[in-house]
Protein backbone atom coordinates (compact mmCIF):
# COMPACT_ATOMS: atom_id res chain seq x y z
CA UNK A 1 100.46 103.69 88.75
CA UNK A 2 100.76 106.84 90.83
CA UNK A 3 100.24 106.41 94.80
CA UNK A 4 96.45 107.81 95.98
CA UNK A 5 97.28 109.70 99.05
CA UNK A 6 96.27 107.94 102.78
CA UNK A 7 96.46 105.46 104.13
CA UNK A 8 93.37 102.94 102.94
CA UNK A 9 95.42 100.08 100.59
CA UNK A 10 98.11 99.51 103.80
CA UNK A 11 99.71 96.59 105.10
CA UNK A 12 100.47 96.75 108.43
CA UNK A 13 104.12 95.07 109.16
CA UNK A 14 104.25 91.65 110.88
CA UNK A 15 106.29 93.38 113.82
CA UNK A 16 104.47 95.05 116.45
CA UNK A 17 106.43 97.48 118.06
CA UNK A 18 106.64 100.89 120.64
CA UNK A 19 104.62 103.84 118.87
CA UNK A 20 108.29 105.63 119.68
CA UNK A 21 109.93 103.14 118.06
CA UNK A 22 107.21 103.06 114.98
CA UNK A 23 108.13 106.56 114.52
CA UNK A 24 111.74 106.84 114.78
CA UNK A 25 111.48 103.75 111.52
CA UNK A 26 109.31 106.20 110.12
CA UNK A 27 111.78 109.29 110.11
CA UNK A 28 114.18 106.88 108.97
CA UNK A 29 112.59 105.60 105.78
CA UNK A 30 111.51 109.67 104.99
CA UNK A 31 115.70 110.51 105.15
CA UNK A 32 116.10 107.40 103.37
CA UNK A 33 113.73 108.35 100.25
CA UNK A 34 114.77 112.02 100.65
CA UNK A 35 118.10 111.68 100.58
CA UNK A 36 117.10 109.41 97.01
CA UNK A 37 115.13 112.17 95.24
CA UNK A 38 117.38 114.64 96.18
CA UNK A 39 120.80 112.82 95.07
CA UNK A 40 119.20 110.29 92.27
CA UNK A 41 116.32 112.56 90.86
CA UNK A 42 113.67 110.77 89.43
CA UNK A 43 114.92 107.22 89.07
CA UNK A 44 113.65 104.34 90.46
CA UNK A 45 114.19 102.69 93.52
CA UNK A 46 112.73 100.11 95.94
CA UNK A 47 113.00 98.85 99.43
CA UNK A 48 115.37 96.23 99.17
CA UNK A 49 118.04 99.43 96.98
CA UNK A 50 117.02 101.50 100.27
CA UNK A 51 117.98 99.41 103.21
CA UNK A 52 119.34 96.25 101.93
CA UNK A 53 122.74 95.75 99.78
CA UNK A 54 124.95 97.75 101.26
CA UNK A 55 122.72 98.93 103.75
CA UNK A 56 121.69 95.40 105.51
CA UNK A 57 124.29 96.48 108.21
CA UNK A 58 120.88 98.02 110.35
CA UNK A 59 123.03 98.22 113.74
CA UNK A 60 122.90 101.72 114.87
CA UNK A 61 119.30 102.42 112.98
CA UNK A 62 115.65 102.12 113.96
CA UNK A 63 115.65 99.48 111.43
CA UNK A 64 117.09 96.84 114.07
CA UNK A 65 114.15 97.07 116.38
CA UNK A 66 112.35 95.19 113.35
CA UNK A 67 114.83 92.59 113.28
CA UNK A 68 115.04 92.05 116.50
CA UNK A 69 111.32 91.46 116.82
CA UNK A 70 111.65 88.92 114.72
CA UNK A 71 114.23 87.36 116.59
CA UNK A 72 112.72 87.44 119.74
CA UNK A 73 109.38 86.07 118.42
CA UNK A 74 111.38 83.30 116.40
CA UNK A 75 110.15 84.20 113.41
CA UNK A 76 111.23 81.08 111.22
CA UNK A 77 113.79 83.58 108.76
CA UNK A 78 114.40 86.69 110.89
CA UNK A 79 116.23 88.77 107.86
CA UNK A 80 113.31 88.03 105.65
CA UNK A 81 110.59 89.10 108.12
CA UNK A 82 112.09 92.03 108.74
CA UNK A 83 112.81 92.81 105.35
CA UNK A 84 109.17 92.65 104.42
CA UNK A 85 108.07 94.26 106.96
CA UNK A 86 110.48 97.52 105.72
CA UNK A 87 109.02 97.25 102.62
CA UNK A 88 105.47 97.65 104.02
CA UNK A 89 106.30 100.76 105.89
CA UNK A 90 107.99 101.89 102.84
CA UNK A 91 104.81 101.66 101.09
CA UNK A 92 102.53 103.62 103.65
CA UNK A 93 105.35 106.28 104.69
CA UNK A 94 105.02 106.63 100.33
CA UNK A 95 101.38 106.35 100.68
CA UNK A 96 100.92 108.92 103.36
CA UNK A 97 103.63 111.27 102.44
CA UNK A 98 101.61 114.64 101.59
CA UNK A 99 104.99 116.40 100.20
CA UNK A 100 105.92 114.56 97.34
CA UNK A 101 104.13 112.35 94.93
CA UNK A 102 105.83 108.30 93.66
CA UNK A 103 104.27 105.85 91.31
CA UNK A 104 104.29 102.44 91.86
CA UNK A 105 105.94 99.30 89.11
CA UNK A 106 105.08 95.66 90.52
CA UNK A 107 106.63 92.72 88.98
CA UNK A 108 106.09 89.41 89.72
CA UNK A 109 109.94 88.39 90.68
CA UNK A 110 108.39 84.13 91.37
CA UNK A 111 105.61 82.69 91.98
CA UNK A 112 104.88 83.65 95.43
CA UNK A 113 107.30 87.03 95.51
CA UNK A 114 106.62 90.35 94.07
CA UNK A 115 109.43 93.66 93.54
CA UNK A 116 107.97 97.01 94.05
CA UNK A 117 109.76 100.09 92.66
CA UNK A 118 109.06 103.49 93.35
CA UNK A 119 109.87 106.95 91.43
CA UNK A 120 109.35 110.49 92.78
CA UNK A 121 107.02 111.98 90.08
């Protein structure tokens, strides 16, 4: 499914944080998809291939100030709170991006859990 621009289907992130520090996560996750289309084309990728793997290590990015929310506000699994919560400004910055276009796959990974993948179009 291709991704209607704004910002109307959005889930807000559990974290509430600085505007400044809202928008420095923001420039982050455009480098991070950027820096995908531009070195891996058109193939897929998702929030967890963007910033987790071998990018968990968030020290040093915007990225912690969502993890340490969590921490602060004992959120009962800190990684996983924060991890969602990348994922859902993921899918607005993809949303609300007016330079390039990305369609959507869903897949039900259990029960409860669902995978999104992206792809530049």
């Amino acid at each position: 499914m291709t991704l209607p621009k704004g910002s109307h289907a959005v889930i807000n992130p559990q974290a509430k944080l600085r505007l400044a520090n809202q928008a420095e996560i923001m420039a982050f996750i455009q480098g991070a998809v950027y820096s995908w289309c531009v070195s891996s084309g058109h193939t897929e990728f998702s929030s967890t291939v963007l910033f987790g793997g071998i990018n968990k290590d968030w020290n040093g990015t915007p990225l912690q100030a969502l993890y340490n929310w969590h921490i602060l506000n004992k959120t009962a699994d800190s990684h996983d709170g924060a991890g969602k919560d990348v994922g859902k400004l993921l899918y607005k910055f993809l949303y609300e991006d007016e330079t390039r276009s990305f369609e959507e796959k869903t897949q039900q990974t259990t029960t409860y859990n669902q995978s999104n993948e992206y792809r530049w179009i």
